[in-house]
Protein backbone atom coordinates (compact mmCIF):
# COMPACT_ATOMS: atom_id res chain seq x y z
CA UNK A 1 151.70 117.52 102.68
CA UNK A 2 152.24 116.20 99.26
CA UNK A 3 149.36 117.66 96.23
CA UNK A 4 148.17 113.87 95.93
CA UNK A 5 147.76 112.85 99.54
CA UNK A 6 145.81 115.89 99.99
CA UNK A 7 143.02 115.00 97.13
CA UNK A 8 142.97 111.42 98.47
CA UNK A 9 141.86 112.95 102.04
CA UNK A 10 139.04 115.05 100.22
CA UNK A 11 137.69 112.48 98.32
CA UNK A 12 137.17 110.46 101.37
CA UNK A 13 135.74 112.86 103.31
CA UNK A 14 132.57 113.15 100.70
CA UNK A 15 129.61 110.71 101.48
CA UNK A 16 128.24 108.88 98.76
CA UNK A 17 124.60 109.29 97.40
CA UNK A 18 122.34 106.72 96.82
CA UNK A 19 120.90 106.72 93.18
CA UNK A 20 118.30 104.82 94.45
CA UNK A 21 115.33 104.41 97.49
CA UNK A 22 115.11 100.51 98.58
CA UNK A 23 111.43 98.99 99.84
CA UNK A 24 110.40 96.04 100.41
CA UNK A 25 107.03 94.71 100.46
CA UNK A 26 105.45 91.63 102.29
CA UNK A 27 102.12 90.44 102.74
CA UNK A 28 100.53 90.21 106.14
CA UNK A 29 97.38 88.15 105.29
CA UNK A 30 95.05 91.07 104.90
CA UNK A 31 96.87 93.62 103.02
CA UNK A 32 100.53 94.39 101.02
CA UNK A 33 102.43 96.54 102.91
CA UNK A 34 105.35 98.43 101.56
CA UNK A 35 108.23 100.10 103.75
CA UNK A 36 111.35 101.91 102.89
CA UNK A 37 115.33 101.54 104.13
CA UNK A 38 116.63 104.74 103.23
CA UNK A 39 113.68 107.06 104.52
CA UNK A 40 110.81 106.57 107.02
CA UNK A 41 108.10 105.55 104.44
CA UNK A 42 105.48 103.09 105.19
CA UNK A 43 102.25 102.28 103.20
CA UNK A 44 99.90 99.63 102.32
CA UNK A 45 97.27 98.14 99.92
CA UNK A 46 94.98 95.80 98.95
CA UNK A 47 96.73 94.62 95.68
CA UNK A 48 100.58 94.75 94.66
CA UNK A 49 99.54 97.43 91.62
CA UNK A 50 97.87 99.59 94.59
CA UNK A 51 100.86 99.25 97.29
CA UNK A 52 103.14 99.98 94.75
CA UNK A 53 101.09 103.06 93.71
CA UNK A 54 101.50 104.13 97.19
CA UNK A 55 104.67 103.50 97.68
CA UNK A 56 105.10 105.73 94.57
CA UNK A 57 102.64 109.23 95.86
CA UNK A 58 104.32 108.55 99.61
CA UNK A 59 107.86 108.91 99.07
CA UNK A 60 106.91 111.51 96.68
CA UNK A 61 105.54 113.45 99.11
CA UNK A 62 107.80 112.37 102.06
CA UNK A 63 110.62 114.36 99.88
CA UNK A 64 108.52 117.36 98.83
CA UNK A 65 110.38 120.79 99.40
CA UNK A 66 113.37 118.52 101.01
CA UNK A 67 116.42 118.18 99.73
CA UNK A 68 116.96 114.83 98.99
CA UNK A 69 120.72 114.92 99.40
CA UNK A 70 119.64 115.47 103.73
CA UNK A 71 118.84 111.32 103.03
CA UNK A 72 121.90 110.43 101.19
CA UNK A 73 119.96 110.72 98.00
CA UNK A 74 120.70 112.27 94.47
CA UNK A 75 118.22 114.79 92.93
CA UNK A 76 116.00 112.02 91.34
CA UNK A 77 116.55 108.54 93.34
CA UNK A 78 115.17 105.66 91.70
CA UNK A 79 112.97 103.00 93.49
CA UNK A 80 113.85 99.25 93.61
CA UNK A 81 111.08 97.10 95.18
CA UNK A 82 111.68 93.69 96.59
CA UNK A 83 109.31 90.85 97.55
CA UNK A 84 108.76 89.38 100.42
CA UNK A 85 106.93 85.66 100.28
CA UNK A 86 106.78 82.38 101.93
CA UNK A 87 108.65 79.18 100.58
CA UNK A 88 106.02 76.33 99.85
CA UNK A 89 107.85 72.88 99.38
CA UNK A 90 108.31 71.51 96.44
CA UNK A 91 106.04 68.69 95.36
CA UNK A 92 108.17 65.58 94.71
């Protein structure tokens, strides 16, 4: 087998880590609640500042003493944080 072919078949064989942790957060009348794609991470609060504060100490400790790379993760994974809310018509 040719040198180059041989790289090409390593390099797939290597899984990509994510740089960064996903969640999404959505309001459910009562309270913000915040979950996670890339780990099983769920919180909640009363206010966005709080939720997000959660979301912050709970995947903190969700990784504690693991390796994050068992998730797909690099060493220090980021967080992105998307909205969820409803679509009010616009007033014509």
């Amino acid at each position: 087998m040719p040198f180059f072919a041989l790289l090409v078949i390593i390099a797939l064989e290597v899984p990509k880590m994510e740089r960064i942790i996903k969640a999404l957060i959505a309001y459910d009348g009562k309270y913000y609640c915040a979950r996670c794609f890339e780990i099983d991470v769920f919180t909640q609060g009363k206010t966005i500042d709080e939720t997000i504060q959660n979301l912050k100490e709970a995947i903190t400790l969700h990784l504690e003493g693991i390796d994050p790379a068992e998730y797909g993760l690099v060493k220090n994974p980021g967080l992105l944080i998307m909205f969820e809310c409803d679509l009010q018509p616009a007033h014509v």
